[in-house]
Every structure is written in C-alpha cells, then in structure tokens.
C-alpha atoms as a PDB file:
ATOM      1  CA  UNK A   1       6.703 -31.238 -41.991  1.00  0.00           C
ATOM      2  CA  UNK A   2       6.354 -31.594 -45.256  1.00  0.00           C
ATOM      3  CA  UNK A   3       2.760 -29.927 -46.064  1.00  0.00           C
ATOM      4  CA  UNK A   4       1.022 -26.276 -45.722  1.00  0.00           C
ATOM      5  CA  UNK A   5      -1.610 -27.886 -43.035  1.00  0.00           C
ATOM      6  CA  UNK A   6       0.126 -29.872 -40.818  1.00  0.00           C
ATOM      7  CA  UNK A   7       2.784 -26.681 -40.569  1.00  0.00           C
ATOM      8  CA  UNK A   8      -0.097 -24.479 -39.825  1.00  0.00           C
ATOM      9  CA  UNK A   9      -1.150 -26.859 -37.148  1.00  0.00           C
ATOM     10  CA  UNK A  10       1.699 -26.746 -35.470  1.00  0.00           C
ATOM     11  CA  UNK A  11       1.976 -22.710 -35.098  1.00  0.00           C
ATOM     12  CA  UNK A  12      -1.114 -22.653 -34.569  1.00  0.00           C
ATOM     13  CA  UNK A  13      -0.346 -25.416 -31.611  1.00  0.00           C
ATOM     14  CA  UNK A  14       2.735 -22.846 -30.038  1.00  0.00           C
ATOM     15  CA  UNK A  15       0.519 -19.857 -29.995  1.00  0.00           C
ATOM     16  CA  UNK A  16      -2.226 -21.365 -27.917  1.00  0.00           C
ATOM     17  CA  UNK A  17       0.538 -22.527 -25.745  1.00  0.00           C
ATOM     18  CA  UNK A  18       2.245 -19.350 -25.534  1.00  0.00           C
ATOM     19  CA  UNK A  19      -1.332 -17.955 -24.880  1.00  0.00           C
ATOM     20  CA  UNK A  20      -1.930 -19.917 -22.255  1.00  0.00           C
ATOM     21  CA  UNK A  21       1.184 -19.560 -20.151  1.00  0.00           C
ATOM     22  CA  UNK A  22       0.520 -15.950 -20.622  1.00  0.00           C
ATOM     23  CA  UNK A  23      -2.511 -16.157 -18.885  1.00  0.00           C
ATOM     24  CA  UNK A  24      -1.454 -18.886 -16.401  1.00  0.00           C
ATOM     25  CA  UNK A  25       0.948 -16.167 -15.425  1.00  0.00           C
ATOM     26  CA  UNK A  26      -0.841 -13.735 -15.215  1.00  0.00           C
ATOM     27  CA  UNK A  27      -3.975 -15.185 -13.116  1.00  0.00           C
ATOM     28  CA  UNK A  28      -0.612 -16.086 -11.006  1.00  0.00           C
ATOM     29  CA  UNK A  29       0.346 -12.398 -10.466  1.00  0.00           C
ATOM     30  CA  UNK A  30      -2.981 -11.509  -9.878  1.00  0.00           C
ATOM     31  CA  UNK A  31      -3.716 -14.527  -6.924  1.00  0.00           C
ATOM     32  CA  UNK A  32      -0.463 -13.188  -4.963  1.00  0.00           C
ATOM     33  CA  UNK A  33      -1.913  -9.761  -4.826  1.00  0.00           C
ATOM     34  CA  UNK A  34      -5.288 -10.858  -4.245  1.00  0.00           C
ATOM     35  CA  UNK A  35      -5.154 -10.171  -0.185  1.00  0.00           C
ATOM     36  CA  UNK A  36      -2.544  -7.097  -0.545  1.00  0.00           C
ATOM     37  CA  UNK A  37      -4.437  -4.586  -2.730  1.00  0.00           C
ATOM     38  CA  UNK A  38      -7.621  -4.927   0.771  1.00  0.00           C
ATOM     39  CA  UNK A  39      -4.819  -3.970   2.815  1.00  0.00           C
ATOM     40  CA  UNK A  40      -4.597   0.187   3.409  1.00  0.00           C
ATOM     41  CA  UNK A  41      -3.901   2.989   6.072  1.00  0.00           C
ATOM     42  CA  UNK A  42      -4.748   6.062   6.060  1.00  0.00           C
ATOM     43  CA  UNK A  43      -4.953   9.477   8.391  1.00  0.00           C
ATOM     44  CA  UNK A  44      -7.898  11.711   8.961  1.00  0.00           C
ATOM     45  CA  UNK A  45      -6.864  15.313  10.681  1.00  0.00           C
ATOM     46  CA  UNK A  46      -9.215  15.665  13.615  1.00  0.00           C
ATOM     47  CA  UNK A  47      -8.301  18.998  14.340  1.00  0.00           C
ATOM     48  CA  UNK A  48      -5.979  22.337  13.696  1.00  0.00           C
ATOM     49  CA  UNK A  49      -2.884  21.865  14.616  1.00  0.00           C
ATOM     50  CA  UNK A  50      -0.982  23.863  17.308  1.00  0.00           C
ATOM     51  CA  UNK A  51       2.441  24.156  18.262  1.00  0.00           C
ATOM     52  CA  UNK A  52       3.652  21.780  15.776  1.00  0.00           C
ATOM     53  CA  UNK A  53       1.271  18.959  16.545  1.00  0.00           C
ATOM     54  CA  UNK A  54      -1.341  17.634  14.670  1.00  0.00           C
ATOM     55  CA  UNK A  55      -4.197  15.635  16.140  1.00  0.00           C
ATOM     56  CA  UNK A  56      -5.106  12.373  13.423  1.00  0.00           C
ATOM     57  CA  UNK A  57      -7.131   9.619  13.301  1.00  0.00           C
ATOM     58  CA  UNK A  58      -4.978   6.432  11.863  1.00  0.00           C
ATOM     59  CA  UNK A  59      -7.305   4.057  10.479  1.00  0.00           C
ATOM     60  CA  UNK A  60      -5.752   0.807   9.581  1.00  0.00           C
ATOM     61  CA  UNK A  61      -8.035  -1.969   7.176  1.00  0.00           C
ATOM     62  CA  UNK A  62      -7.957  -5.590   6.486  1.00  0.00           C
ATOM     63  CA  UNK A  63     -10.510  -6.144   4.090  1.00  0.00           C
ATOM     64  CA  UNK A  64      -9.726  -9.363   2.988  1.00  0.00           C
ATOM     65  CA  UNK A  65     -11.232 -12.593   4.895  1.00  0.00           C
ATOM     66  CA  UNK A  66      -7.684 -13.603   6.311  1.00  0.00           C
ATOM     67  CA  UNK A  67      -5.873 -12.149   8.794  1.00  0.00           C
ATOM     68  CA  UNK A  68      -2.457 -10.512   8.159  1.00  0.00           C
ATOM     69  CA  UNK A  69       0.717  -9.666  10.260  1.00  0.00           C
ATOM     70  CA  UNK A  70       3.496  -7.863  11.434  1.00  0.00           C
ATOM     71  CA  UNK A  71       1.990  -4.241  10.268  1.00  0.00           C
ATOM     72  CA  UNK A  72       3.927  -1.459  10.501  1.00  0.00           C
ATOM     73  CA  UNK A  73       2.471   1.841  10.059  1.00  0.00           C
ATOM     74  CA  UNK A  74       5.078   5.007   9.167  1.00  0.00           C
ATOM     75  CA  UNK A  75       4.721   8.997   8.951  1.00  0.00           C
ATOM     76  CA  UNK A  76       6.721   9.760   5.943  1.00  0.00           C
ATOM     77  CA  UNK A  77       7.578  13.549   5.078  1.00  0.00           C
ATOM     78  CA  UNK A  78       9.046  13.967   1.315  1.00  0.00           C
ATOM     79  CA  UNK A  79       9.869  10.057   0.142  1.00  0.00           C
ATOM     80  CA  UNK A  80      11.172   9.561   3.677  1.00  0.00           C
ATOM     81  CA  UNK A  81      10.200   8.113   7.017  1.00  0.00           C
ATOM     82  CA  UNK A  82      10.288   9.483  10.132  1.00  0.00           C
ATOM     83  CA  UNK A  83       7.675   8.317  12.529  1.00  0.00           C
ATOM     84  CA  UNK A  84       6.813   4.997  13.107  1.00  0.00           C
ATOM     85  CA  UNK A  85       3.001   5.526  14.041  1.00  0.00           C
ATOM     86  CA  UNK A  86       1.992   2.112  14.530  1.00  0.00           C
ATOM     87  CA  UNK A  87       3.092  -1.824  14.762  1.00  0.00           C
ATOM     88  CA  UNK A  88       0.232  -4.494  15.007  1.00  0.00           C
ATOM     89  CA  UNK A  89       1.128  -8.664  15.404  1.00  0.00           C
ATOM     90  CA  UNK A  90      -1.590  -9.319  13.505  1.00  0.00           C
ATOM     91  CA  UNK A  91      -4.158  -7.455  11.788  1.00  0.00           C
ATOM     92  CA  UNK A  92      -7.974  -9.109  11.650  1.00  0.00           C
ATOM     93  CA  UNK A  93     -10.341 -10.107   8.178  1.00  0.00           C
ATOM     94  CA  UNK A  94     -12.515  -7.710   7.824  1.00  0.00           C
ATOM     95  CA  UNK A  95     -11.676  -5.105   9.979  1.00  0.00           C
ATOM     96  CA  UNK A  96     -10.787  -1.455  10.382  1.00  0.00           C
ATOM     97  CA  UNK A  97      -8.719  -0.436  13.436  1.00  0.00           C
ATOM     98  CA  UNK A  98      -8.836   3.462  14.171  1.00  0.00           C
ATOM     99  CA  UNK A  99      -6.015   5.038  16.942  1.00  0.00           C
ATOM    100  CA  UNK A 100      -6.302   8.640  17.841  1.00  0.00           C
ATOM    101  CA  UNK A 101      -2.461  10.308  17.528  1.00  0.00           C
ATOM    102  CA  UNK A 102      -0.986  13.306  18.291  1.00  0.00           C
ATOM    103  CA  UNK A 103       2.107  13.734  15.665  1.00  0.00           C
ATOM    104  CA  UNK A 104       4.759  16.319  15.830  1.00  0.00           C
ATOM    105  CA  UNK A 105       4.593  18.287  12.479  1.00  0.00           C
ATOM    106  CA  UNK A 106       6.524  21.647  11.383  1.00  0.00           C
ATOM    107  CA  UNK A 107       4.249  24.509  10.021  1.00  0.00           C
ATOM    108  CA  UNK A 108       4.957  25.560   6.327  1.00  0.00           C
ATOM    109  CA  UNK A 109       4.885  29.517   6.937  1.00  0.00           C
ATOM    110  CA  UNK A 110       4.181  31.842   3.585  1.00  0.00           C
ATOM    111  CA  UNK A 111       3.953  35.241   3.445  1.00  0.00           C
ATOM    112  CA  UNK A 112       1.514  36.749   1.582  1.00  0.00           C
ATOM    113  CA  UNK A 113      -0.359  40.298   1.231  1.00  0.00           C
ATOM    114  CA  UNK A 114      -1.834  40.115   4.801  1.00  0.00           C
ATOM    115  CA  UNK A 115       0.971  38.999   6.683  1.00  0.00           C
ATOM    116  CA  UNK A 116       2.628  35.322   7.299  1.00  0.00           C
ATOM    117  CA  UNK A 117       0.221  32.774   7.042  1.00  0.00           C
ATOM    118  CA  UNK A 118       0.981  29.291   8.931  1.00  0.00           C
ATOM    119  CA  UNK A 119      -0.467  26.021   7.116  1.00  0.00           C
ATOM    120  CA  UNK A 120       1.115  22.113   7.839  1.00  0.00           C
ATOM    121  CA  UNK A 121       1.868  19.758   5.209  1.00  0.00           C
ATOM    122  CA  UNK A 122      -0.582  17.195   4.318  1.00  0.00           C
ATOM    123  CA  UNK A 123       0.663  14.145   6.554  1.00  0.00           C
ATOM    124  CA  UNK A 124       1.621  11.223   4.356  1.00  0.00           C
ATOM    125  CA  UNK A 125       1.644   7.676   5.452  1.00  0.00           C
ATOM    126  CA  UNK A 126       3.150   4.111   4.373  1.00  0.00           C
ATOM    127  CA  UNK A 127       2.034   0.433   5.648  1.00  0.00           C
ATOM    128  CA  UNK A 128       4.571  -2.922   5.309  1.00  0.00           C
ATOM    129  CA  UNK A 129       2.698  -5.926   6.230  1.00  0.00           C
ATOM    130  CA  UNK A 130       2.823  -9.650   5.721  1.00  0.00           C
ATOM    131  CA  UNK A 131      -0.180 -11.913   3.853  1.00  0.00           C
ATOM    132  CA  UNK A 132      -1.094 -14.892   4.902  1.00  0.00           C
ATOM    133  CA  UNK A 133       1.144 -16.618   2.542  1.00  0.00           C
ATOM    134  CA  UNK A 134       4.017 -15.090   4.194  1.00  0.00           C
ATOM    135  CA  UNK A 135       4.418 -12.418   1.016  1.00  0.00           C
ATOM    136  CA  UNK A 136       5.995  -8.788   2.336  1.00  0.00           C
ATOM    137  CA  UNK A 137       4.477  -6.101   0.696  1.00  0.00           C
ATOM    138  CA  UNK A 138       4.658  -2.273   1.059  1.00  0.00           C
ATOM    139  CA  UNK A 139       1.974   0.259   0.539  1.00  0.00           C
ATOM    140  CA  UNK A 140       3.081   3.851  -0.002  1.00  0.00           C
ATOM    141  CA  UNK A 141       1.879   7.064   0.344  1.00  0.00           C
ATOM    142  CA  UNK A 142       0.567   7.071  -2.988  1.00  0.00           C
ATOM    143  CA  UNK A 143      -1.068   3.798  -2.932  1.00  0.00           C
ATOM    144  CA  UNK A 144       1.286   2.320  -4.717  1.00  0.00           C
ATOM    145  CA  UNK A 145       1.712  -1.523  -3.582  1.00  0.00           C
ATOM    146  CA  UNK A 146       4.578  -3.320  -4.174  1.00  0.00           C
ATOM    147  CA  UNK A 147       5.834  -6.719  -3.246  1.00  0.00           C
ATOM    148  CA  UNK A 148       9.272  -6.892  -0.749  1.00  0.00           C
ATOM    149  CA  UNK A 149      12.127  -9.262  -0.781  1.00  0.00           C
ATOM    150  CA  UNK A 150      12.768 -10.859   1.972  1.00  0.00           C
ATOM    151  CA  UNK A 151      16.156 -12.335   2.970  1.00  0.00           C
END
C-alpha cells in the first residue's frame, strides 16, 4: 500500500469486520439464552412454620413458547443443596406449575430482651433444566443463570 487512502481503507475495512463479529457474537450469546432467562422457580410460605416444617407453595414457570425438560427443582440452605423438591420430564410454554410442600426446616432461635425468639431462614431454591436445543442451564438462588457442561 503505497498511499494515505487506500491504507485508511483498509483499517477502516478490519474495524467494520472486527465490529461485526463482535456483534455476530454477541446476538449469538444472546439467542442461546433467549428461552433460559423465561425459565424460574420460586417458593411462597403459606403459613408459620411448626415443628421444623414449613408449609410452601413451589411455583415452577416456562414462559417461553417451547417446552423444556428434565427440571429439577432443589432446597438449598447456605450455597448447598439438600432437598430435592421437585423433578418434571418436561415443563410446558407458557405455563406456571404450583405444588403445595411441606419442607423440613430448623428454627434460627435468638435471644433477645423478652426471652428466645424462634424465626426460620428464608428458604432458598435452585432450578437445572434443559432448552429445547438441548442447552443445560442452572438457575440459582439468586437468579443467577448460568449455562452447564455437559459430558
């Protein structure tokens, strides 16, 4: 290249290439994750708690327009799981599935100026589930989705 315009030309040819792939990858990301972020669980307390047990509502939603599979729904206490609340083949588009549990829970007790007081711990829940293009993914407690490897 031997003058000022054809070398501008020609960067100006790689960044709108590197541009594009950019986006190309990016609308990529986005497409995978398309059905996983209208996937979502969550619990609803129906009533006090007594001896260690709490009485929820799970309520389990597919809000994108394809169906997706092997759900598994876990009680997890601290980062870790310990109940395995629910396990559905295949979830239904556009659809919220609600189970009434019972779930063993231990009482937080503090002591305060009128005597012990006994309160239990928020429940926390995660879902795994697989999209329609046979992507794993796992939602956790804190809504944070992320995309599995599988083997």
């Amino acid at each position: 290249m031997s003058n000022a315009p054809e070398w501008i030309a020609a960067v100006g040819t790689a960044l709108a290439t590197a541009g594009t792939t950019t986006l190309l990858g990016m609308q990529r990301r986005s497409n995978i994750r398309a059905q996983a972020i209208q996937v979502s669980a969550w619990l609803v307390r129906d009533s006090a708690a007594d001896a260690g047990r709490l009485n929820v509502s799970l309520n389990v939603r597919n809000g994108s327009p394809e169906p997706v599979r092997e759900v598994t729904v876990s009680l997890e206490k601290q980062g870790s799981r310990i109940l395995e609340l629910a396990e559905y083949r295949t979830l239904p588009p556009e659809k919220t599935l609600t189970e009434e549990k019972i779930v063993a829970w231990s009482p937080v007790v503090s002591h305060g100026a009128n005597g012990p007081h006994v309160t239990f711990d928020t429940p926390r829940i995660s879902i795994m589930f697989t999209d329609a293009r046979g992507n794993r993914w796992r939602r956790g407690f804190d809504g944070t989705l992320k995309r599995l490897k599988t083997a």
